[in-house]
Protein backbone atom coordinates (compact mmCIF):
# COMPACT_ATOMS: atom_id res chain seq x y z
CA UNK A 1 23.03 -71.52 52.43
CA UNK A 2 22.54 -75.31 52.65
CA UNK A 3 23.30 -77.01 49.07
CA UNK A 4 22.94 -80.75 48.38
CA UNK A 5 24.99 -82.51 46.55
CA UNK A 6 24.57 -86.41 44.88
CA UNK A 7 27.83 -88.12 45.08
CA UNK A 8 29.78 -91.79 44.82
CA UNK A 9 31.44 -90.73 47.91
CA UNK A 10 31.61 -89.38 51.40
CA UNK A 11 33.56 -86.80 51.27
CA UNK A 12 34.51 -83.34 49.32
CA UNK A 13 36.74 -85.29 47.34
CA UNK A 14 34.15 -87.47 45.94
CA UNK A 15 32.70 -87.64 42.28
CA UNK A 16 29.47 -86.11 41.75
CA UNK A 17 26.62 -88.75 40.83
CA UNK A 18 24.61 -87.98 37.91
CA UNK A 19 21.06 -89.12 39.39
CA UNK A 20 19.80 -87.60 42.10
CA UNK A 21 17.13 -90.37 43.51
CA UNK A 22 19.39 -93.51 43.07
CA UNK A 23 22.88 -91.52 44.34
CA UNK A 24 24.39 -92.92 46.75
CA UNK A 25 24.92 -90.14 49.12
CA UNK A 26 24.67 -86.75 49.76
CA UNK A 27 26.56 -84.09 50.59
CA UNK A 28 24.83 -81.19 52.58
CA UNK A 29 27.53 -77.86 52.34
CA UNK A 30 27.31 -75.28 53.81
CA UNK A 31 28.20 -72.48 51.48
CA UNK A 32 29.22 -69.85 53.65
CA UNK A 33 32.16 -71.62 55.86
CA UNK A 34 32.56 -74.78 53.41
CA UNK A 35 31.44 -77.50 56.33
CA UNK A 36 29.34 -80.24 55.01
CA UNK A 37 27.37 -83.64 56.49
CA UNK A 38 27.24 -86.68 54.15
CA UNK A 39 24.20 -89.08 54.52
CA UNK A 40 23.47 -92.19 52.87
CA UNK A 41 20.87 -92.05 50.41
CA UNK A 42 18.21 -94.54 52.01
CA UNK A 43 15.61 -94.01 49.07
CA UNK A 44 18.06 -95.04 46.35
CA UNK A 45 17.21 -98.58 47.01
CA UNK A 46 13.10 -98.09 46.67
CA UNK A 47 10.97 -99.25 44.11
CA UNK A 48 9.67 -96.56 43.04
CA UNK A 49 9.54 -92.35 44.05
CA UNK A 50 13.14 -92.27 44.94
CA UNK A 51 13.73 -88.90 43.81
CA UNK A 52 10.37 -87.37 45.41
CA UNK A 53 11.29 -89.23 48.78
CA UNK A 54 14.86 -87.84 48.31
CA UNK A 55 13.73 -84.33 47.82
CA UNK A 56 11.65 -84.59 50.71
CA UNK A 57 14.41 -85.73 53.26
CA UNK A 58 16.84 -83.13 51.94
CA UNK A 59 14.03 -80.37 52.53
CA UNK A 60 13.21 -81.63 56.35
CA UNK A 61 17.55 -80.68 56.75
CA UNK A 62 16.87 -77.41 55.26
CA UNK A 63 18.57 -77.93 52.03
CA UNK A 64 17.81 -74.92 49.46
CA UNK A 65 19.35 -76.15 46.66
């Protein structure tokens, strides 16, 4: 299973962000071998709808939770 993650950093080693729109990355695991893809967060810096647009780019990867 795909799981996002917000975080300050790139890597597995990074602290967890508390928001979830304005983070500013994410960490996509993959729960069953531990591999994971980190990808800026390019609606953190939007106006306004950051955390709708953010849901909806983690969704078109597949994400599930």
């Amino acid at each position: 299973m795909k799981v996002a993650v917000s975080s300050n950093g790139e890597d597995l080693n990074a602290q967890l962000d508390h928001r979830f729109g304005r983070c500013a990355y994410f960490l996509v695991v993959n729960s069953e071998d531990m591999s994971f893809e980190t990808f800026n967060n390019e609606s953190a810096v939007q106006g306004g709808g950051a955390g709708i647009q953010a849901a909806q780019f983690l969704a078109s990867l597949g994400v599930e939770a």
